[in-house]
N, C-alpha and C. Protein backbone atom coordinates (compact mmCIF):
# COMPACT_ATOMS: atom_id res chain seq x y z
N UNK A 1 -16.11 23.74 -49.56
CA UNK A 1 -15.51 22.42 -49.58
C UNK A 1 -16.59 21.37 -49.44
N UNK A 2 -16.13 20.34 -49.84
CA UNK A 2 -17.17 19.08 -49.72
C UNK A 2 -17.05 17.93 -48.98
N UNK A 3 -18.04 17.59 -48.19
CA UNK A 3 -17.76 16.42 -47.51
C UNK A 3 -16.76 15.18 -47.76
N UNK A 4 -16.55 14.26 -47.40
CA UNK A 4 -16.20 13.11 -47.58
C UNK A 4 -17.07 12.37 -48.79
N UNK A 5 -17.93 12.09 -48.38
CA UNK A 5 -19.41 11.62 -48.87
C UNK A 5 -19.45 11.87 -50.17
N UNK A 6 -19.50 13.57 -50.37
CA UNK A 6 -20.13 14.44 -51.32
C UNK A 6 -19.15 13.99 -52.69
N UNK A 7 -17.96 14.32 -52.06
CA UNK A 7 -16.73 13.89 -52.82
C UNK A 7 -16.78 12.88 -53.91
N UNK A 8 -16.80 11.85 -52.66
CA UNK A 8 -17.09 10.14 -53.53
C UNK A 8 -18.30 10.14 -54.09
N UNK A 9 -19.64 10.96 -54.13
CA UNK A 9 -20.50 11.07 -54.60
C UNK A 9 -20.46 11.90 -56.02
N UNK A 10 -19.44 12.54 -56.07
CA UNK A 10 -19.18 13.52 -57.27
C UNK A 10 -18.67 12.49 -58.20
N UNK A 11 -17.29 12.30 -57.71
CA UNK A 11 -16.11 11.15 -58.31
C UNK A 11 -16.92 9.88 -58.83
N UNK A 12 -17.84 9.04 -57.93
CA UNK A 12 -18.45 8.06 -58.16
C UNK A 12 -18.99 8.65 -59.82
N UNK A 13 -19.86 9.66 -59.79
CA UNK A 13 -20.46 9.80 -61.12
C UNK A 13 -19.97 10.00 -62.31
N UNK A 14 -18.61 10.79 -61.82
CA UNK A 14 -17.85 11.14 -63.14
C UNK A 14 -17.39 9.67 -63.45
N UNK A 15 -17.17 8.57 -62.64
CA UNK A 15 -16.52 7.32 -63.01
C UNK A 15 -17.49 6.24 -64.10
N UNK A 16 -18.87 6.44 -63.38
CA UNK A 16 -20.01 5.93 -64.46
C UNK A 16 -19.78 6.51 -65.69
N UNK A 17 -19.94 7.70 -65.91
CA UNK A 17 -20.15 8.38 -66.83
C UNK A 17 -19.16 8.22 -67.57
N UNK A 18 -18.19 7.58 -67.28
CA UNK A 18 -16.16 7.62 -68.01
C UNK A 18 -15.43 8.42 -68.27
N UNK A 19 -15.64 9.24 -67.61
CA UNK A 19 -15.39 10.78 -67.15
C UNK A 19 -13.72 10.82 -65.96
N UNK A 20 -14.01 9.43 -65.45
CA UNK A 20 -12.71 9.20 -64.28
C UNK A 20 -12.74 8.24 -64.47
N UNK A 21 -11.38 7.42 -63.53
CA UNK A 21 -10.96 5.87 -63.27
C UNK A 21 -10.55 6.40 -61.73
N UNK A 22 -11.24 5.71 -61.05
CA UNK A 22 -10.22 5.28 -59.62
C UNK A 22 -9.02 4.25 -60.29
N UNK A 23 -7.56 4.80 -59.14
CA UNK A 23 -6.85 4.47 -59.37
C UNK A 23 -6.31 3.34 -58.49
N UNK A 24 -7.42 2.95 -57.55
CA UNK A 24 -6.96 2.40 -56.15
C UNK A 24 -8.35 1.87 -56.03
N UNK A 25 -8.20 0.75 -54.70
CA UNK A 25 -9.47 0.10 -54.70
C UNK A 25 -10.22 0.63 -53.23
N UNK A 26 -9.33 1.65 -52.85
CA UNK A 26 -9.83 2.87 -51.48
C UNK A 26 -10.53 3.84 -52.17
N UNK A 27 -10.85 3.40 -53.19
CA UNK A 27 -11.45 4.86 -53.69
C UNK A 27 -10.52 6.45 -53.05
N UNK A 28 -9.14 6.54 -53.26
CA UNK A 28 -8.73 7.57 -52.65
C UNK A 28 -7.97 8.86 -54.13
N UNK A 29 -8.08 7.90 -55.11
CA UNK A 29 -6.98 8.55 -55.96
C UNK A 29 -7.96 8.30 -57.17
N UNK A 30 -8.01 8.92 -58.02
CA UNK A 30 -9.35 9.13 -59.34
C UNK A 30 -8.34 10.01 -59.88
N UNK A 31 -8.37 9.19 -61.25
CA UNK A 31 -7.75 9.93 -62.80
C UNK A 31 -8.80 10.91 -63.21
N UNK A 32 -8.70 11.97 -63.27
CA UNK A 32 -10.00 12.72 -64.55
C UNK A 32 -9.71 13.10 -65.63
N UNK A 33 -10.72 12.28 -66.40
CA UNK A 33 -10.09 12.86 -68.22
C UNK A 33 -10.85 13.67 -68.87
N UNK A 34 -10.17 14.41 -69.54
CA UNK A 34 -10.36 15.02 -70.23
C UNK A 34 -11.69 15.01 -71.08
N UNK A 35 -11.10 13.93 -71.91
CA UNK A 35 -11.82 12.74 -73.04
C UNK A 35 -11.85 11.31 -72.46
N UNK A 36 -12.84 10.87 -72.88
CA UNK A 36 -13.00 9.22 -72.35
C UNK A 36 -12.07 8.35 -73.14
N UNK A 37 -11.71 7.27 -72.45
CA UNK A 37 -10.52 6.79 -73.24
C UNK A 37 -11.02 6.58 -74.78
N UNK A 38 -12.27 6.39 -74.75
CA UNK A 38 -12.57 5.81 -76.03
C UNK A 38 -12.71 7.34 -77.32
N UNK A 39 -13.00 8.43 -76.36
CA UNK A 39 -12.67 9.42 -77.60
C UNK A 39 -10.80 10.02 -77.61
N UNK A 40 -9.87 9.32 -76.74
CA UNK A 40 -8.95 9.51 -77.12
C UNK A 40 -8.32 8.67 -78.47
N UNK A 41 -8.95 7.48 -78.27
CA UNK A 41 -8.74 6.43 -79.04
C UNK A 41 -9.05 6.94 -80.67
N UNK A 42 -10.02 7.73 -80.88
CA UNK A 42 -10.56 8.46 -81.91
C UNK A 42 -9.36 9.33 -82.15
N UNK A 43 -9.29 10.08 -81.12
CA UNK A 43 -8.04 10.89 -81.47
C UNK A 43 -6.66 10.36 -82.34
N UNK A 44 -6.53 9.26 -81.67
CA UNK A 44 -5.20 8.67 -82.05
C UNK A 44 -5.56 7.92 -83.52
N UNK A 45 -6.50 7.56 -83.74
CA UNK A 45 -6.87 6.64 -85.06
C UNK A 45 -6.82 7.99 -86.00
N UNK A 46 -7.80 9.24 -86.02
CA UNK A 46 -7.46 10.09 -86.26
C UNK A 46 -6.14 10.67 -86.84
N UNK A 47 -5.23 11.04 -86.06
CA UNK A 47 -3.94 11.41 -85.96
C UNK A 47 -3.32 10.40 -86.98
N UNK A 48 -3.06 9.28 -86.65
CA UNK A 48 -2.80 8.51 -87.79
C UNK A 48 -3.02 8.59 -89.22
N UNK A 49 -4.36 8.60 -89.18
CA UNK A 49 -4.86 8.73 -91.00
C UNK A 49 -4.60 10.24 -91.01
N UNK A 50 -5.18 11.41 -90.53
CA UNK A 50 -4.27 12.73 -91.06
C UNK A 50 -2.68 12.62 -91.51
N UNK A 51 -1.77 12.01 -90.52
CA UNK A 51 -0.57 11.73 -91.02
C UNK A 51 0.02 11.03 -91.86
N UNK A 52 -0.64 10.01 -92.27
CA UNK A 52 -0.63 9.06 -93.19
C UNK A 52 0.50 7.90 -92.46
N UNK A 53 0.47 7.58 -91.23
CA UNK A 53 1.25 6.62 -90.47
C UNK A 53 0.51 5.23 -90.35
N UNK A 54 -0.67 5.06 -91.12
CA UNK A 54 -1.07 3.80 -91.17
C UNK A 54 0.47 2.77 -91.69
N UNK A 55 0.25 1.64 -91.32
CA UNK A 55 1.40 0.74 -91.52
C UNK A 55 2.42 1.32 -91.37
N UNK A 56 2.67 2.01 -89.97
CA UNK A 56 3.78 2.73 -89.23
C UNK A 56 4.41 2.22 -88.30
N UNK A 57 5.59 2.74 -87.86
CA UNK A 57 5.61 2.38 -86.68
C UNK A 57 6.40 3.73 -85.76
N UNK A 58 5.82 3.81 -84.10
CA UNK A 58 6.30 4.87 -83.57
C UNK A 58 6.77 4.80 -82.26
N UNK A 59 7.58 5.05 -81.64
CA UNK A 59 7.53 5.28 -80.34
C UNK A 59 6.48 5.88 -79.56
N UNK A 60 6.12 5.52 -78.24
CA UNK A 60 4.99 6.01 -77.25
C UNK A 60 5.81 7.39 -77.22
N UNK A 61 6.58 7.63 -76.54
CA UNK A 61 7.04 8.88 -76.59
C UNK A 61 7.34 9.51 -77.94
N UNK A 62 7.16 8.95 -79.23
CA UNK A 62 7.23 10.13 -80.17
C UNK A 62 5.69 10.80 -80.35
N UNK A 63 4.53 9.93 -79.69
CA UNK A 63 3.61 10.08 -80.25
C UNK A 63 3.52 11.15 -79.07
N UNK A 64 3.98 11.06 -78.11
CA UNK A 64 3.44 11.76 -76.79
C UNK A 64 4.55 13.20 -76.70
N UNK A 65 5.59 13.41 -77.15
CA UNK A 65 6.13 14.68 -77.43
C UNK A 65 6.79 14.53 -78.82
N UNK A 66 6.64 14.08 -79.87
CA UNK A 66 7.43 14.32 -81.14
C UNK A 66 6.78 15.39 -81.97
N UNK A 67 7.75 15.31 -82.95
CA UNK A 67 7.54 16.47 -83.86
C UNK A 67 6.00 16.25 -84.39
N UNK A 68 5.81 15.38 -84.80
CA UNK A 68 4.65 14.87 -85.71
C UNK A 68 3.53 15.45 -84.78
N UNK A 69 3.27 15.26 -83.53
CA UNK A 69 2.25 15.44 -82.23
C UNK A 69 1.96 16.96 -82.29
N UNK A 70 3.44 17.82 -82.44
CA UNK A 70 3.14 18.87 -81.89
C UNK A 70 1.58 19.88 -82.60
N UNK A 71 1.24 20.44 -81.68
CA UNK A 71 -0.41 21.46 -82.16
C UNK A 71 -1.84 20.42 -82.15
N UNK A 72 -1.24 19.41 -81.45
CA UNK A 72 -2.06 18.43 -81.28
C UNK A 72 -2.60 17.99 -79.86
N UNK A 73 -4.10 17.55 -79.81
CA UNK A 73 -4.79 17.44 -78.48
C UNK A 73 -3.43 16.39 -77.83
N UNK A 74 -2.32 15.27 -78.47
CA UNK A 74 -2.06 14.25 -77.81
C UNK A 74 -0.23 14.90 -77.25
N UNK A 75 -0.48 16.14 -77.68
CA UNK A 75 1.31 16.34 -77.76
C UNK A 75 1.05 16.51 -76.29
N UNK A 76 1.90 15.93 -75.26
CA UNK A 76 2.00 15.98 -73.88
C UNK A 76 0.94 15.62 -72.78
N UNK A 77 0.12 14.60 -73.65
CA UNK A 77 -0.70 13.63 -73.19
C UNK A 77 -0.58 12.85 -71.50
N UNK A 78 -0.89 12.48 -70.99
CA UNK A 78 -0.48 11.58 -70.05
C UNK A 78 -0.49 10.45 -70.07
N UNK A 79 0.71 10.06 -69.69
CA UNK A 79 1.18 8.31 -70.15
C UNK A 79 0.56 7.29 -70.28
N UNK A 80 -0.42 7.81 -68.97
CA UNK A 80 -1.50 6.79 -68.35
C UNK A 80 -2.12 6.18 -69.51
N UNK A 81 -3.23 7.28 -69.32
CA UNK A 81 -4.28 7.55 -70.76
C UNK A 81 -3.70 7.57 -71.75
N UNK A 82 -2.86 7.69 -72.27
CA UNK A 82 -2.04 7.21 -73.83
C UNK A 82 -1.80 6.22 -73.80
N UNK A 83 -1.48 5.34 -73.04
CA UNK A 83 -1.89 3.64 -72.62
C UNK A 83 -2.47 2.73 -73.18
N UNK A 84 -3.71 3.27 -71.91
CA UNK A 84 -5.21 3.15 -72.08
C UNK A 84 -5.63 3.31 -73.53
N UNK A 85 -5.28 4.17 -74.31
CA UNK A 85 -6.21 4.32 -75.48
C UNK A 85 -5.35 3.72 -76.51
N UNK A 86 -4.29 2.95 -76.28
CA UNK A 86 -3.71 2.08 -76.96
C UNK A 86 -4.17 0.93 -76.99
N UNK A 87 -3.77 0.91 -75.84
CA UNK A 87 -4.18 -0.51 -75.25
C UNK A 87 -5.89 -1.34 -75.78
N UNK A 88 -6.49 -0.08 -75.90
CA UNK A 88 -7.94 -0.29 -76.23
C UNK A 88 -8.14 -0.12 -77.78
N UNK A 89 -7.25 0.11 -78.36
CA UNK A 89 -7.15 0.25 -79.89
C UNK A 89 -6.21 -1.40 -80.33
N UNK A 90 -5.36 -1.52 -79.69
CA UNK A 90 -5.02 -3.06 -79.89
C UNK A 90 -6.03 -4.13 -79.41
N UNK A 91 -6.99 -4.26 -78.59
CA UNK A 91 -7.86 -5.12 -78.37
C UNK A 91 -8.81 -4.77 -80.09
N UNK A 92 -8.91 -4.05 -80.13
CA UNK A 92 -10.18 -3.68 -81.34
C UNK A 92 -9.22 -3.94 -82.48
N UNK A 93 -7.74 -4.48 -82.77
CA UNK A 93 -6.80 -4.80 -83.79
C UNK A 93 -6.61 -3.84 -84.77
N UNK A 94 -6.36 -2.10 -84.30
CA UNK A 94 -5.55 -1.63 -85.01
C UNK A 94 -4.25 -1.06 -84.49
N UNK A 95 -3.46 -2.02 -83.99
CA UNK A 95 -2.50 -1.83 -83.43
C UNK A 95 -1.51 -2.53 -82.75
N UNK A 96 -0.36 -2.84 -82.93
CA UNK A 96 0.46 -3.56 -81.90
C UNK A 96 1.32 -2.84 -81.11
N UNK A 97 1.37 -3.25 -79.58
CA UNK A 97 2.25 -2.64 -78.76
C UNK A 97 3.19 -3.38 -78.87
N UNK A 98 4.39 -3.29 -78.44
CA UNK A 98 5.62 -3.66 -78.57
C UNK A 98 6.32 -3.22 -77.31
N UNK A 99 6.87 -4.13 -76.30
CA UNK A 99 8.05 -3.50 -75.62
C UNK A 99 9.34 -3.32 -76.28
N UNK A 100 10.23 -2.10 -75.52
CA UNK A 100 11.28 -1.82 -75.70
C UNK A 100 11.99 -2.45 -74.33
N UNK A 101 13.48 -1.57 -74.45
CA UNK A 101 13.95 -2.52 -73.34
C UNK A 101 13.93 -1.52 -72.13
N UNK A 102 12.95 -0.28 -72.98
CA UNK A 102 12.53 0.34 -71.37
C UNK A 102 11.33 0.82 -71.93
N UNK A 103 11.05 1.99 -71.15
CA UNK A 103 9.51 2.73 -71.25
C UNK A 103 10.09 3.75 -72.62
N UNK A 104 10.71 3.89 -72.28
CA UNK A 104 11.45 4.94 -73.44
C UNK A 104 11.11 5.03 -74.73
N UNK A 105 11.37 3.52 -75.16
CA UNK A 105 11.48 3.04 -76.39
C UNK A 105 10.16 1.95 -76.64
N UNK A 106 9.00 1.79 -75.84
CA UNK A 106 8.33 1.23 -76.08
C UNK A 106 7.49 1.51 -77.61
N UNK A 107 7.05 0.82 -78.37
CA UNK A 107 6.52 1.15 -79.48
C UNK A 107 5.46 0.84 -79.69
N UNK A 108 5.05 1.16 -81.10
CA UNK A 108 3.38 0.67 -81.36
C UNK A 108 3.53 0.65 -82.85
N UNK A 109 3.03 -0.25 -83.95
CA UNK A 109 2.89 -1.02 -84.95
C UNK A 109 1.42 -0.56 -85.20
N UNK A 110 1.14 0.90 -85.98
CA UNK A 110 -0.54 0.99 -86.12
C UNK A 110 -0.64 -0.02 -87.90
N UNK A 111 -2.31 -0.14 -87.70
CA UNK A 111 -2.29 -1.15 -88.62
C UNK A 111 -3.92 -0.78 -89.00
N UNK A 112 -4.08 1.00 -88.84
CA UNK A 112 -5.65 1.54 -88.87
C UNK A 112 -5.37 1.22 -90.53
């Protein structure tokens, strides 16, 4: 086991590296990914042009368990980070988020 210290010394690096996100400003709770948001973001731009869903539009949850997803790094993704790598694909403008009138039905307008 590892210290206190050692811990936040591990975590700290994976967070530089973009490897993690603290989730809290106690440093007590750290996301670890997989992929950095920015190679999920690849993923998903990806996924798109294989499918041919450019000038699409989809539900967060179709992308995150639908048919289209399945055999795919994103089928059962975490919400979080499917977000995140939205969220960071609409700043860079291939994409609009859209609320629904819940989480359910929230959508996204790709525009790769």
């Amino acid at each position: 086991t590892l210290s206190h210290e050692a811990r936040e010394a591990f975590l700290s690096a994976l967070v530089a590296e973009g490897r993690a996100e603290w989730l809290d400003k106690g440093r007590r709770n750290c996301l670890i990914l997989w992929h950095r948001i920015q190679e999920w973001a690849d993923i998903i731009v990806n996924f798109v042009k294989d499918n041919g869903f450019e000038d699409s539009v989809m539900t967060v949850e179709e992308i995150r368990s639908g048919i289209e997803s399945r055999g795919t790094e994103l089928h059962g993704i975490d919400r979080t980070i499917l977000m995140r790598a939205l969220k960071l694909l609409e700043q860079k403008g291939k994409l609009a988020i859209f609320k629904g009138t819940s989480t359910d039905d929230e959508g996204v307008k790709f525009s790769v």
